[in-house]
C-alpha atoms as a PDB file:
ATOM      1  CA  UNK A   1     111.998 142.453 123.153  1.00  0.00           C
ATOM      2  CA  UNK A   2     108.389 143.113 123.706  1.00  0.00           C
ATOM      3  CA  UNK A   3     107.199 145.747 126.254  1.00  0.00           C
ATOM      4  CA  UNK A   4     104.167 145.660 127.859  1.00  0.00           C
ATOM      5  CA  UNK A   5     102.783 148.169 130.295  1.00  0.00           C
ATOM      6  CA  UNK A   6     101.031 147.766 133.522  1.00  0.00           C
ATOM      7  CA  UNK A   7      99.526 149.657 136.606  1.00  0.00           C
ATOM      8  CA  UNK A   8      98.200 148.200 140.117  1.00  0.00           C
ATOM      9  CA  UNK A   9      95.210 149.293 142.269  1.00  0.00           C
ATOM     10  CA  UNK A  10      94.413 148.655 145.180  1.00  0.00           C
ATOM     11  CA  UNK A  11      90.755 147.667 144.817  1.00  0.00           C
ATOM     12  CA  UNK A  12      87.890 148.207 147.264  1.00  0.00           C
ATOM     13  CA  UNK A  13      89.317 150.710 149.721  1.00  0.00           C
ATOM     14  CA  UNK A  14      90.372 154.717 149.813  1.00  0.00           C
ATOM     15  CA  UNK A  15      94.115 154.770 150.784  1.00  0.00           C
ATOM     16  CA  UNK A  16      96.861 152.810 149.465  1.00  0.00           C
ATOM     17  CA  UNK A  17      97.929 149.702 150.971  1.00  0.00           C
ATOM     18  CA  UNK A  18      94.207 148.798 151.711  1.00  0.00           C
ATOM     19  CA  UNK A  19      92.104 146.623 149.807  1.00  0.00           C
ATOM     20  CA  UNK A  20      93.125 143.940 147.382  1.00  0.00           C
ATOM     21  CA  UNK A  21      95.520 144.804 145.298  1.00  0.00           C
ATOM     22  CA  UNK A  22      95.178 144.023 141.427  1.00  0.00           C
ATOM     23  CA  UNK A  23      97.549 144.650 137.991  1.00  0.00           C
ATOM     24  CA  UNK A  24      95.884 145.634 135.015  1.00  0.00           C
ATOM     25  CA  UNK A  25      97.992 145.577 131.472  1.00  0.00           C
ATOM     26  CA  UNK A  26      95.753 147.595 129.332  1.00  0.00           C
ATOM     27  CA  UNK A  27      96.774 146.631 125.882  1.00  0.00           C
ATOM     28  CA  UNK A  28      97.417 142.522 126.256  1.00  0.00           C
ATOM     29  CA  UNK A  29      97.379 142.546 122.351  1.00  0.00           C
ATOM     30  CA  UNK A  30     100.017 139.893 121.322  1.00  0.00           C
ATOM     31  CA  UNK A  31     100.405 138.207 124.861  1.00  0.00           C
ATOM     32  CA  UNK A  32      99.169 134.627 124.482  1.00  0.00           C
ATOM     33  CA  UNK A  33      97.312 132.863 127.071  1.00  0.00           C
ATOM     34  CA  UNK A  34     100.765 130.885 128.297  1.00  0.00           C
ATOM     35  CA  UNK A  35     102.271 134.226 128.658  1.00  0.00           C
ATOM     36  CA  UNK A  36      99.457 135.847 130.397  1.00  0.00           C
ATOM     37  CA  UNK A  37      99.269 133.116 133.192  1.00  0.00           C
ATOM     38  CA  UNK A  38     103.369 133.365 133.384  1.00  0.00           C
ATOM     39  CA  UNK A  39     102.560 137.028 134.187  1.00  0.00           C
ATOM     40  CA  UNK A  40      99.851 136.764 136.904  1.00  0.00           C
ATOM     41  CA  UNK A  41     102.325 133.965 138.121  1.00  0.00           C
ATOM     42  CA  UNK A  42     105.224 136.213 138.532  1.00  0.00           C
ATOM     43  CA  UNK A  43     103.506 139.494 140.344  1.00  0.00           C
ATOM     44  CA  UNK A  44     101.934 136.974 142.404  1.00  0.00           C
ATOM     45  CA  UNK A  45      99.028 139.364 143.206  1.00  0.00           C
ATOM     46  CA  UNK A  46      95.865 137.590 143.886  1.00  0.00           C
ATOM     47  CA  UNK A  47      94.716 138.552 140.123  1.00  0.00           C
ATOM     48  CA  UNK A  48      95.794 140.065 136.654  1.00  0.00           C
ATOM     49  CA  UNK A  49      93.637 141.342 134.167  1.00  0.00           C
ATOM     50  CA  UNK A  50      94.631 141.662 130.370  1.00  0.00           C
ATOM     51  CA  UNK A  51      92.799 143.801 128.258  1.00  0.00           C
ATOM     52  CA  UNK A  52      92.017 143.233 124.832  1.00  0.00           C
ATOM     53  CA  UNK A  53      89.469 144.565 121.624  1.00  0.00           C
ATOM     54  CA  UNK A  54      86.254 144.029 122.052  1.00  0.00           C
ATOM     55  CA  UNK A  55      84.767 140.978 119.666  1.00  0.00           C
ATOM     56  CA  UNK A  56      81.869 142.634 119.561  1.00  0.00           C
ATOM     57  CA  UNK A  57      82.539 146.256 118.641  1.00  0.00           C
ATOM     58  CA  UNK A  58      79.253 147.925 121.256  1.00  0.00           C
ATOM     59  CA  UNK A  59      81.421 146.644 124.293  1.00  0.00           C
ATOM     60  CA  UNK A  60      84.787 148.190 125.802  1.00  0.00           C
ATOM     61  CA  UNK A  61      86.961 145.350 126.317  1.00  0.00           C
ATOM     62  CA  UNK A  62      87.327 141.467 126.295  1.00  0.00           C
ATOM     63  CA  UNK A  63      89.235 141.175 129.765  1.00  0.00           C
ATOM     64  CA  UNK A  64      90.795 138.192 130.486  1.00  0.00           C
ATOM     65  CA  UNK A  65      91.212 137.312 134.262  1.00  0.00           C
ATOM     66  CA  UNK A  66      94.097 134.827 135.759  1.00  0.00           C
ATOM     67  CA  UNK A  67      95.337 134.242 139.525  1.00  0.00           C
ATOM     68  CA  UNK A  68      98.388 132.936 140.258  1.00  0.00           C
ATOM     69  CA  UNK A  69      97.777 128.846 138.862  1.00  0.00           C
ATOM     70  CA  UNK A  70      94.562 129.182 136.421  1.00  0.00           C
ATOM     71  CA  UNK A  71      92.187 131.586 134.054  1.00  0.00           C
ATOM     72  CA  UNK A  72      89.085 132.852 135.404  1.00  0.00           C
ATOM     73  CA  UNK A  73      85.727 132.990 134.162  1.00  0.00           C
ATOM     74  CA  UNK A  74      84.818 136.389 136.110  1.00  0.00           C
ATOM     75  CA  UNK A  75      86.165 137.987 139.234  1.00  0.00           C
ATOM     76  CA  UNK A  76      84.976 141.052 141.165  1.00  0.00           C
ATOM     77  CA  UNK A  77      87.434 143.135 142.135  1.00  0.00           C
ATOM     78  CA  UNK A  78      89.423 142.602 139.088  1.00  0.00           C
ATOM     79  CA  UNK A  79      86.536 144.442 136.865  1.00  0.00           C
ATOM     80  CA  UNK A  80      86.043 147.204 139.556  1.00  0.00           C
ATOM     81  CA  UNK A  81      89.661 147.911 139.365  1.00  0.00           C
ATOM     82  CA  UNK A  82      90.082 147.395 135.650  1.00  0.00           C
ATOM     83  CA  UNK A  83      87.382 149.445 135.121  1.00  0.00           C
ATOM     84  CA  UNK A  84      88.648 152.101 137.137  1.00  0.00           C
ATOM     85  CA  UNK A  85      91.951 151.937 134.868  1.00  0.00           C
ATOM     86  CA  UNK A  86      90.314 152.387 131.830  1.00  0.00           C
ATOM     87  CA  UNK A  87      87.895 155.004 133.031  1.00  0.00           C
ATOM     88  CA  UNK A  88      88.473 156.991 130.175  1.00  0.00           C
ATOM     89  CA  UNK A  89      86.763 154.638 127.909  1.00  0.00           C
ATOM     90  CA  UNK A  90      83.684 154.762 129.423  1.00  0.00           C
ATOM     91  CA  UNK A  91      80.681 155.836 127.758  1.00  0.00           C
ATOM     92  CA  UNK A  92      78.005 157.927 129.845  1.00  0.00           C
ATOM     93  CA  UNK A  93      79.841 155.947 132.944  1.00  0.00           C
ATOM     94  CA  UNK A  94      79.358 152.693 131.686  1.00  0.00           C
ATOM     95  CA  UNK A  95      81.777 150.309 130.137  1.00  0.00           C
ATOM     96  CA  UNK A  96      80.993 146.425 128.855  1.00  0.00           C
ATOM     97  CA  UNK A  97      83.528 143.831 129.455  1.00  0.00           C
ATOM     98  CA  UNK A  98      83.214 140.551 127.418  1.00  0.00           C
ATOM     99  CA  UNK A  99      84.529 137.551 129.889  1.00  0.00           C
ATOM    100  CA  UNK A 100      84.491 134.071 129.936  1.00  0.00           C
ATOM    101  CA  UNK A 101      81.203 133.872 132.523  1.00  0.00           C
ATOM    102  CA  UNK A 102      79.351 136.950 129.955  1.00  0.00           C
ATOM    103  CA  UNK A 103      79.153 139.925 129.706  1.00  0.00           C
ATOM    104  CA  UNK A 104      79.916 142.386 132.419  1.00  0.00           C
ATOM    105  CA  UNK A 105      78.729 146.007 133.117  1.00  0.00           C
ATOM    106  CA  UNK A 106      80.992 148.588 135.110  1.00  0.00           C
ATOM    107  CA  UNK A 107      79.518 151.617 136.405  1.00  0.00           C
ATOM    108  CA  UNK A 108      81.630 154.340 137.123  1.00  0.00           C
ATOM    109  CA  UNK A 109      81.165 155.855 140.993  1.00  0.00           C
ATOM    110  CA  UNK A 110      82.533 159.810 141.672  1.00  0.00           C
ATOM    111  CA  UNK A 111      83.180 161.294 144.305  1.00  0.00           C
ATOM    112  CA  UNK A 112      81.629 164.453 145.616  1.00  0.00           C
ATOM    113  CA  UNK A 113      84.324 166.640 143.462  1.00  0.00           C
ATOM    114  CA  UNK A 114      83.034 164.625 140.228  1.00  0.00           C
ATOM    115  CA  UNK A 115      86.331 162.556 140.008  1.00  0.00           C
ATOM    116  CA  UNK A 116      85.743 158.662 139.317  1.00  0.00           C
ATOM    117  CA  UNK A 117      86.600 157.123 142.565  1.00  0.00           C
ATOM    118  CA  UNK A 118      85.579 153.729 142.153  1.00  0.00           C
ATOM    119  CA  UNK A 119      83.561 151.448 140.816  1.00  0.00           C
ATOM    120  CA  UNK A 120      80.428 148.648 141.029  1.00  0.00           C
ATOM    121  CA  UNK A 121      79.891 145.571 138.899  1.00  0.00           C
ATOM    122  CA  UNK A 122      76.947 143.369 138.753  1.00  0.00           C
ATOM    123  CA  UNK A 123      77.366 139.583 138.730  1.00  0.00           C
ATOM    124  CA  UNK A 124      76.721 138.242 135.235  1.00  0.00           C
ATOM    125  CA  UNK A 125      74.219 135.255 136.583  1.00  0.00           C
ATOM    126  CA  UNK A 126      71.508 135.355 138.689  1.00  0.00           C
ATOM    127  CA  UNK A 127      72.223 133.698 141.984  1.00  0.00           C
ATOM    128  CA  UNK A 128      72.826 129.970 141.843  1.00  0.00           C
ATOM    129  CA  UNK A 129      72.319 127.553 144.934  1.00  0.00           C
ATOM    130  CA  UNK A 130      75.088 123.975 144.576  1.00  0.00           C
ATOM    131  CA  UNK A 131      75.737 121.741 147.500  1.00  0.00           C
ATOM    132  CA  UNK A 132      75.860 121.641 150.783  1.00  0.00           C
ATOM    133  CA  UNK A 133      79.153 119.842 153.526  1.00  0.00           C
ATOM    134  CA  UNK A 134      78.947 118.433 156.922  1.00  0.00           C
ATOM    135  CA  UNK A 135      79.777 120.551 159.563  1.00  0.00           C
ATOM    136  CA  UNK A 136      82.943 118.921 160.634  1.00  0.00           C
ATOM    137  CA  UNK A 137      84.423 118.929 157.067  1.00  0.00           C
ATOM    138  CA  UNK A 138      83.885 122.868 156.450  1.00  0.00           C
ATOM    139  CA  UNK A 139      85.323 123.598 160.249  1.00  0.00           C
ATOM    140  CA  UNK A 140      88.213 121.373 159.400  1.00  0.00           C
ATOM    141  CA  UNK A 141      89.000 123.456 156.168  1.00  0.00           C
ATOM    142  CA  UNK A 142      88.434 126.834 158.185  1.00  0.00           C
ATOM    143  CA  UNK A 143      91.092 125.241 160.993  1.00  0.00           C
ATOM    144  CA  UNK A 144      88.128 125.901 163.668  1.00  0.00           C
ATOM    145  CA  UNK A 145      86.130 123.607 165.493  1.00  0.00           C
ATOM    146  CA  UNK A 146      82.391 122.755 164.116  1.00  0.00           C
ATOM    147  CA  UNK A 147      80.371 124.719 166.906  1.00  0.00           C
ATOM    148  CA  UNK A 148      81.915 127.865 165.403  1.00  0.00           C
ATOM    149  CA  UNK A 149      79.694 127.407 162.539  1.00  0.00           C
ATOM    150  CA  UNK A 150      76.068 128.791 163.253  1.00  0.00           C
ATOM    151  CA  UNK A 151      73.523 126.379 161.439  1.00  0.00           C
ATOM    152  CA  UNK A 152      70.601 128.085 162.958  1.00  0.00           C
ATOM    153  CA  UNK A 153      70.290 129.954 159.137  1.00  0.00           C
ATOM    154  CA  UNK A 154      71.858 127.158 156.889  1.00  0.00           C
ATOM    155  CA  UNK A 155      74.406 124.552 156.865  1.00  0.00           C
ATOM    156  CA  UNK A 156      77.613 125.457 155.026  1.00  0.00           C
ATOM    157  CA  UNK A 157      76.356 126.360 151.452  1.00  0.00           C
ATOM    158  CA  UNK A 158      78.060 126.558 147.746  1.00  0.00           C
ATOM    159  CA  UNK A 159      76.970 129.359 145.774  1.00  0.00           C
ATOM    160  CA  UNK A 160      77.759 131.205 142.748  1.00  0.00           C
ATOM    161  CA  UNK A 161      76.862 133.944 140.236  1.00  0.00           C
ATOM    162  CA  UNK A 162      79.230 133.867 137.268  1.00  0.00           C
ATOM    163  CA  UNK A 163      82.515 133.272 139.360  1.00  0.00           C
ATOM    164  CA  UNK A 164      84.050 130.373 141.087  1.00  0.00           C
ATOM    165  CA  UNK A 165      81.844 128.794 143.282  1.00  0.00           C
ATOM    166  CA  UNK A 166      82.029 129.940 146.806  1.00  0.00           C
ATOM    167  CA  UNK A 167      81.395 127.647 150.331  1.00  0.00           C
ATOM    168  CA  UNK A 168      79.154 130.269 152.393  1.00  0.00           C
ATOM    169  CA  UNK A 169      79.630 130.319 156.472  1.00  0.00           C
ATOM    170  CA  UNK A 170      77.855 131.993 158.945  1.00  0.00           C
ATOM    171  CA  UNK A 171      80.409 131.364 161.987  1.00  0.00           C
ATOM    172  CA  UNK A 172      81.226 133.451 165.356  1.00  0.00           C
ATOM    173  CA  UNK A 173      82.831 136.283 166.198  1.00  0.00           C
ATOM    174  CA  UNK A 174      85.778 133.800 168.125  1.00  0.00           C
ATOM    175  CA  UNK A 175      85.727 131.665 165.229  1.00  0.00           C
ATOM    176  CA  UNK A 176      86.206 134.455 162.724  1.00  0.00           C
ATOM    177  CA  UNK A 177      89.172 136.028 164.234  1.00  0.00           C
ATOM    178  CA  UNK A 178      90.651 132.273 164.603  1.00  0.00           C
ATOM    179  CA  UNK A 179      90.084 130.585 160.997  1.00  0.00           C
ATOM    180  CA  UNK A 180      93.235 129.658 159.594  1.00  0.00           C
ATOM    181  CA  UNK A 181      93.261 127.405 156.372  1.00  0.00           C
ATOM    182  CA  UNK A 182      94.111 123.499 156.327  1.00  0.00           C
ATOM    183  CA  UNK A 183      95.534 122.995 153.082  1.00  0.00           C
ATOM    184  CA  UNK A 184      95.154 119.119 154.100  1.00  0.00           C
ATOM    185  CA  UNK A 185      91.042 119.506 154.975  1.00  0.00           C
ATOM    186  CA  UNK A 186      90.687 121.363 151.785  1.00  0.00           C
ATOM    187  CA  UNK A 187      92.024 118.328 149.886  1.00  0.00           C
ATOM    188  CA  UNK A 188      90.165 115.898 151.815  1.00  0.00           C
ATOM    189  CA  UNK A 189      87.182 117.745 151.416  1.00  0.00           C
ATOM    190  CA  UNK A 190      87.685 118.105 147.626  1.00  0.00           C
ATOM    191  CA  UNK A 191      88.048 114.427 147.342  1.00  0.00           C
ATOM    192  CA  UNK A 192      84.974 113.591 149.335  1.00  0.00           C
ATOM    193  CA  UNK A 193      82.808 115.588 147.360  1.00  0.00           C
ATOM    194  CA  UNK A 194      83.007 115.394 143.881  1.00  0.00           C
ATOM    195  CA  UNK A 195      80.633 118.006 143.047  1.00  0.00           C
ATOM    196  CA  UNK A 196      82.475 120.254 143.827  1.00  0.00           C
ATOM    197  CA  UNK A 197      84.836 119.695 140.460  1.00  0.00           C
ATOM    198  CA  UNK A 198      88.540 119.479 142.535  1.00  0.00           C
ATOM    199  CA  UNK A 199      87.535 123.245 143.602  1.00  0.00           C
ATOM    200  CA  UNK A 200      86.939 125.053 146.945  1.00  0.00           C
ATOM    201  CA  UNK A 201      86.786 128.418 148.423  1.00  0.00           C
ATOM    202  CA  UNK A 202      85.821 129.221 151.756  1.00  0.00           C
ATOM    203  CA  UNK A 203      83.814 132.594 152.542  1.00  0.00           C
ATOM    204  CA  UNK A 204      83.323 132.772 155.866  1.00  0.00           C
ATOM    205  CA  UNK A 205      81.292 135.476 157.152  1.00  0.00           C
ATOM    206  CA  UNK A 206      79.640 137.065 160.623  1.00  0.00           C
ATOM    207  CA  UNK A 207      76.759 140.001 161.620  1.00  0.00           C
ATOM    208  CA  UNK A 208      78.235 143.192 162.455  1.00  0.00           C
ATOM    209  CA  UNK A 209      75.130 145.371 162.979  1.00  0.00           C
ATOM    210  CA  UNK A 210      73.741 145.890 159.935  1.00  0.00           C
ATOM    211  CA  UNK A 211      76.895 144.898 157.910  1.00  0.00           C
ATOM    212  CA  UNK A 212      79.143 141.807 157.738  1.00  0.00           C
ATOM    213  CA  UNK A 213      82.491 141.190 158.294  1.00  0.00           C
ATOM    214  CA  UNK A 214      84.175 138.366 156.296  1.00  0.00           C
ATOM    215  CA  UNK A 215      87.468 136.530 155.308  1.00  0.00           C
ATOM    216  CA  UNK A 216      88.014 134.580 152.184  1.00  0.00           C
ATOM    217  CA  UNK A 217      90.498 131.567 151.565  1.00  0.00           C
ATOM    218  CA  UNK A 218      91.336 129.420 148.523  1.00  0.00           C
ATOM    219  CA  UNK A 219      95.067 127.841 149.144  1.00  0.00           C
ATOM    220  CA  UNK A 220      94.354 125.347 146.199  1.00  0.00           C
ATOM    221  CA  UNK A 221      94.648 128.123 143.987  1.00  0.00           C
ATOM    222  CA  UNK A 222      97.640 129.722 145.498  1.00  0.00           C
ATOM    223  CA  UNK A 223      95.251 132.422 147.481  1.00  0.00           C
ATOM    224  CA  UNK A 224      95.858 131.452 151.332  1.00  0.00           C
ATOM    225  CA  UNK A 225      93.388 134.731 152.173  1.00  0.00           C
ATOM    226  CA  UNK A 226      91.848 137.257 150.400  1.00  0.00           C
ATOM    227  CA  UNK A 227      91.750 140.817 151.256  1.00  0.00           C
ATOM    228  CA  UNK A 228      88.413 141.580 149.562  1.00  0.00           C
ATOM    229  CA  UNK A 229      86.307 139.315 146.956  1.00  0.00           C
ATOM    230  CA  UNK A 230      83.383 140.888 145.079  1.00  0.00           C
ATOM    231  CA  UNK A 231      82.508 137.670 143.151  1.00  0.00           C
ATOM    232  CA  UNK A 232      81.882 135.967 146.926  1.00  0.00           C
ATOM    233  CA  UNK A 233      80.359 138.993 148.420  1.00  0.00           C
ATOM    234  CA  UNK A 234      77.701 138.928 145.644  1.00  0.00           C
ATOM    235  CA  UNK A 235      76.422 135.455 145.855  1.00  0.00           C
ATOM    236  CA  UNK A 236      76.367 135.853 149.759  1.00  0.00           C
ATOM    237  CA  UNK A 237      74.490 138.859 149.411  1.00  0.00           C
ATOM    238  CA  UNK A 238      72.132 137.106 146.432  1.00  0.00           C
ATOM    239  CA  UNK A 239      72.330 133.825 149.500  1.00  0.00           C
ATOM    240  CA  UNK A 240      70.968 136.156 152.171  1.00  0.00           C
ATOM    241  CA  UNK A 241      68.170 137.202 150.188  1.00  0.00           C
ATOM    242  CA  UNK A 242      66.938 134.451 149.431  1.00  0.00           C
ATOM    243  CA  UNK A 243      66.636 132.964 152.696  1.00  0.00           C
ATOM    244  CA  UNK A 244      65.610 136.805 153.424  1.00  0.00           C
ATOM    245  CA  UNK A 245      62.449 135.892 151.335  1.00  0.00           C
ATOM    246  CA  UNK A 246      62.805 139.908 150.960  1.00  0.00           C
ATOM    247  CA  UNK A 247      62.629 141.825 147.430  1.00  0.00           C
ATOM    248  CA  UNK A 248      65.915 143.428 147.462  1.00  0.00           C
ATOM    249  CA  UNK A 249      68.685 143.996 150.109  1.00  0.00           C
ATOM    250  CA  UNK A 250      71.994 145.806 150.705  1.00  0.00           C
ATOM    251  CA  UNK A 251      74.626 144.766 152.827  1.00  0.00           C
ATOM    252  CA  UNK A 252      78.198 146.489 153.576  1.00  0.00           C
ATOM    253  CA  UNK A 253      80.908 143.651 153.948  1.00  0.00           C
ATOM    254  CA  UNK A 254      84.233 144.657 155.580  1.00  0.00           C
ATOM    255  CA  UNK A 255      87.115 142.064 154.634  1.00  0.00           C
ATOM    256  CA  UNK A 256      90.948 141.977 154.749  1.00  0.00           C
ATOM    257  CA  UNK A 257      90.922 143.139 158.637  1.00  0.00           C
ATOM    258  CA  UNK A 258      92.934 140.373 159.947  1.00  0.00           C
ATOM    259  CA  UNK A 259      95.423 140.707 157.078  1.00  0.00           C
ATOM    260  CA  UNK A 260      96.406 144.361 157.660  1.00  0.00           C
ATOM    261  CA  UNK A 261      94.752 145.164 154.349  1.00  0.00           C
ATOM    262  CA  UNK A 262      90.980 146.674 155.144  1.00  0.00           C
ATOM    263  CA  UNK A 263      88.218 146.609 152.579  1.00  0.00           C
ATOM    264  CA  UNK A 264      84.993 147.444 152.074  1.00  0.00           C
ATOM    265  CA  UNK A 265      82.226 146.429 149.760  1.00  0.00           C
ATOM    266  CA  UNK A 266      79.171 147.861 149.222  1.00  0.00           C
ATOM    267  CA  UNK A 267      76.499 144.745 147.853  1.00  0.00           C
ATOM    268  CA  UNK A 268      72.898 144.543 146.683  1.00  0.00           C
ATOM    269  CA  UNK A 269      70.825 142.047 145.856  1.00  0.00           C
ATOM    270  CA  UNK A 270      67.034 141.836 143.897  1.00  0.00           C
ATOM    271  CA  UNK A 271      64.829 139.200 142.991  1.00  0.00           C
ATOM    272  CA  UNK A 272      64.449 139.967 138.915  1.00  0.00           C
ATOM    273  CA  UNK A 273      62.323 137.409 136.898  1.00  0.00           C
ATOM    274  CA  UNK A 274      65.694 135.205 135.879  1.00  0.00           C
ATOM    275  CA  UNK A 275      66.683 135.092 139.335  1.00  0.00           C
ATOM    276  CA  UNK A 276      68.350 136.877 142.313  1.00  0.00           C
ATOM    277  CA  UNK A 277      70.929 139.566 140.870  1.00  0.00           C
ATOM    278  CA  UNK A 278      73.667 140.912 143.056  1.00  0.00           C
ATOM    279  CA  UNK A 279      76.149 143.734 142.780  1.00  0.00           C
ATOM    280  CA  UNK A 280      79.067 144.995 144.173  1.00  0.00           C
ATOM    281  CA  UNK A 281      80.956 148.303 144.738  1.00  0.00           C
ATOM    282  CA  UNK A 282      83.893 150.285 146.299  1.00  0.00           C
ATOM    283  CA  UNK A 283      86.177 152.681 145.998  1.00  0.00           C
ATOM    284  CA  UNK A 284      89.878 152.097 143.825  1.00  0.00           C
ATOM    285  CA  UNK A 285      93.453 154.095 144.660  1.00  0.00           C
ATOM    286  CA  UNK A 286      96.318 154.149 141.991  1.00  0.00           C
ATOM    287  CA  UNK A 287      99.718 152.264 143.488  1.00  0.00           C
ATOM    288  CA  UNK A 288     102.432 151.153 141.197  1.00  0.00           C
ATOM    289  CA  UNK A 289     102.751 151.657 136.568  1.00  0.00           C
ATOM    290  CA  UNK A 290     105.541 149.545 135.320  1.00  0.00           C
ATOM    291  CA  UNK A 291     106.541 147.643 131.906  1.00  0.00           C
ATOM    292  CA  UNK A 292     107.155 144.085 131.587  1.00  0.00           C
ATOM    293  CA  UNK A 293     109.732 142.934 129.039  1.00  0.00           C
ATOM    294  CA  UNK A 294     109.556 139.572 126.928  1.00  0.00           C
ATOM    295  CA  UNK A 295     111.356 137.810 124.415  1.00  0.00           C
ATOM    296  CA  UNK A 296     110.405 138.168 120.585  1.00  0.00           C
ATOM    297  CA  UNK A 297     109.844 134.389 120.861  1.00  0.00           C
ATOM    298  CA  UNK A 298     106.836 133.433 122.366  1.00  0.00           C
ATOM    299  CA  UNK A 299     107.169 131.557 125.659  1.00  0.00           C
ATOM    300  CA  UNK A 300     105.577 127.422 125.548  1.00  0.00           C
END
């Protein structure tokens, strides 16, 4: 048998059983990609991480990201909380992560006593604007009706910055606390637009003084809600800026309320000459270690 060990964090909070809740194995070495998947599959946590060398000896890590169904390109709170775990490789704070969407930098946050209490990422693309839906299709995917959506700033709006790409919506208060997925809109909505390449996420967001609060759902990839996001809560904060017509911006998003599982995230956004850049932040809390067996025989 082959042992492999793991630990889970709960990412973008400061207690335990807050925040989004990740695994990291850190040493993947000999786990193939099949395997990896069949590992994110079977914790069933929103995301894995699997940390292997570097390919390029100046960076930390390649980290490979899956959810539950499929590999990902980049994630937030997957490299806040992996880079939390492997803190002690950091060099003068920083560590480099090799990923599918580029290369991604982790800084290091402390705390006041000079212990590393968390971590912020920065997107690895500048902001990127896609396609826009119809009202009635996005309401009918966030199982509330279209005047929940606000308009008055823009229409329902894909985005991106190295991650999946993520449907931004400004909705109400009401409609916030009511959105419910429709696995069934989702798939209709898929089909009627094929730029969106047989993928959608919803990010669905409200004011809150000078924060936002927000909820996140993606059933087609096995994620019915999200407890905190970073690679949605940096293209909407890289989105508000530009229709901000501002230089740079912060915004603190709270997330994960209505599932019993709080979160904040701390987000910036700048105009640079490549584009808008955005980052994200919070804080990470130890949970669970463990060891995963397998067979000599690698699994098909």
């Amino acid at each position: 048998m082959r042992s492999y060990r793991f630990v889970t964090v709960d990412v973008f909070t400061d207690r335990q059983f807050g925040g989004n809740q990740l695994a990291v194995f850190p040493d993947a070495r000999g786990l193939s990609g099949a395997e990896m998947q069949a590992l994110a599959g079977e914790l069933n946590l929103s995301e894995t991480t699997f940390v292997l060398p570097p390919e390029d000896p100046a960076n930390t890590a390649r980290v490979r990201i899956f959810n539950r169904t499929a590999e990902m390109p980049f994630a937030g709170h997957p490299n806040v909380g992996t880079g939390f775990v492997l803190a002690d490789r950091a060099r003068n704070g920083l560590l480099r992560f090799e990923e599918i969407a580029g290369l991604v930098e982790v800084r290091l946050d402390h705390d006041a006593a000079g212990t590393v209490a968390g971590a912020t990422i920065a997107a690895p693309l500048p902001l990127s604007i896609g396609a826009t839906l119809p009202r009635h299709l996005a309401a009918a995917c966030a199982g509330i009706t279209p005047d929940g959506i606000i308009t008055a700033n823009h229409p329902p709006t894909v985005a991106m910055d190295g991650g999946n790409a993520r449907l931004l919506m400004e909705v109400t208060e009401l409609a916030l606390a009511a959105a419910a997925p429709d696995l069934a809109a989702f798939r209709r909505a898929v089909a009627a637009t094929p730029s969106l390449g047989g993928w959608l996420s919803l990010y669905l967001y409200r004011r809150d003084g000078p924060g936002l609060r927000a909820r996140m759902f993606s059933p087609l990839s096995g994620t019915w809600e999200d407890a905190a996001t970073g690679s949605a809560a940096t293209p909407l904060a890289g989105f508000l800026l530009h229709l901000s017509g501002a230089e740079s911006g912060a915004w603190d998003i709270v997330q994960g309320v209505e599932m019993g599982r709080p979160s904040q995230m701390r987000t910036t956004a700048r105009r640079t000459p490549d584009g808008i850049r955005a980052s994200v932040g919070g804080g990470c809390v130890p949970v669970f270690r463990g060891e995963a067996m397998l067979p000599d025989a690698v699994v098909p």
